[in-house]
Protein backbone atom coordinates (compact mmCIF):
# COMPACT_ATOMS: atom_id res chain seq x y z
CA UNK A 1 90.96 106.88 127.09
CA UNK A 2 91.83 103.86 129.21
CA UNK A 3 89.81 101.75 126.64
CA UNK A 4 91.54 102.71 123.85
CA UNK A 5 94.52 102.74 125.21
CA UNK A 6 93.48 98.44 126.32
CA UNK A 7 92.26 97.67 122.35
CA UNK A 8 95.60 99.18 120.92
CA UNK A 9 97.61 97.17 123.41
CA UNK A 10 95.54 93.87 122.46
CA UNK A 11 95.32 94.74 118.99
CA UNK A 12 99.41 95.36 118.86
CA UNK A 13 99.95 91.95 120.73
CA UNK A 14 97.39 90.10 118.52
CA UNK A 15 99.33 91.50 115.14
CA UNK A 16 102.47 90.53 117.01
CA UNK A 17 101.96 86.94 117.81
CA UNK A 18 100.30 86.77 114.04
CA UNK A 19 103.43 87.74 112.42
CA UNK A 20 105.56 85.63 114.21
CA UNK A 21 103.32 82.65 113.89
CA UNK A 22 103.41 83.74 109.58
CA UNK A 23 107.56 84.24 110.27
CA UNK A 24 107.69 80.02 111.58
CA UNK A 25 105.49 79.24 108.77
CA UNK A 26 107.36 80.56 105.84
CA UNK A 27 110.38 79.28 107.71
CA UNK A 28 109.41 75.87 107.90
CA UNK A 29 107.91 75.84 104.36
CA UNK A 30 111.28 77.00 103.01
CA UNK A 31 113.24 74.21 105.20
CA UNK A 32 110.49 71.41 103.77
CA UNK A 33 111.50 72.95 100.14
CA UNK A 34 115.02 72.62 100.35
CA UNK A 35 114.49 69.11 101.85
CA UNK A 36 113.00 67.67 99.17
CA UNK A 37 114.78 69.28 96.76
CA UNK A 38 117.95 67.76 98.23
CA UNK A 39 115.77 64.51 98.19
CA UNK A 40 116.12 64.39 94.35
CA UNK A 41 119.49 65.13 94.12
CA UNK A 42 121.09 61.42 93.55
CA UNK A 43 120.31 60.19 90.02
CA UNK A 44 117.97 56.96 90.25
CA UNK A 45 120.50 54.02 89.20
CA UNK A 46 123.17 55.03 92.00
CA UNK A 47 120.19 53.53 94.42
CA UNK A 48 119.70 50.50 92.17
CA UNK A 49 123.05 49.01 91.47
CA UNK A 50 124.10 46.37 94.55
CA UNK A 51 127.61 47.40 95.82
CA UNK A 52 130.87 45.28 94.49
């Protein structure tokens, strides 16, 4: 019993630290999204015209 008892515990603890690495994945993909979608956001002749 002492064995199973050892693969749940590294089984559980393997599926944890999986799901938070997948949790700082789709967090950083959704940050790098926005970021370039904010990226876009100025029309291209508001960086061309000189300032008066």
């Amino acid at each position: 019993m002492s064995e199973t008892w050892m693969g749940l515990i590294i089984g559980g603890s393997a599926l944890s630290i999986a799901l938070l690495m997948m949790i700082g994945h789709y967090r950083r993909e959704r940050r790098r999204a926005r970021l370039l979608r904010h990226l876009n956001r100025h029309e291209w002749w508001h960086q061309t015209r000189g300032r008066m």
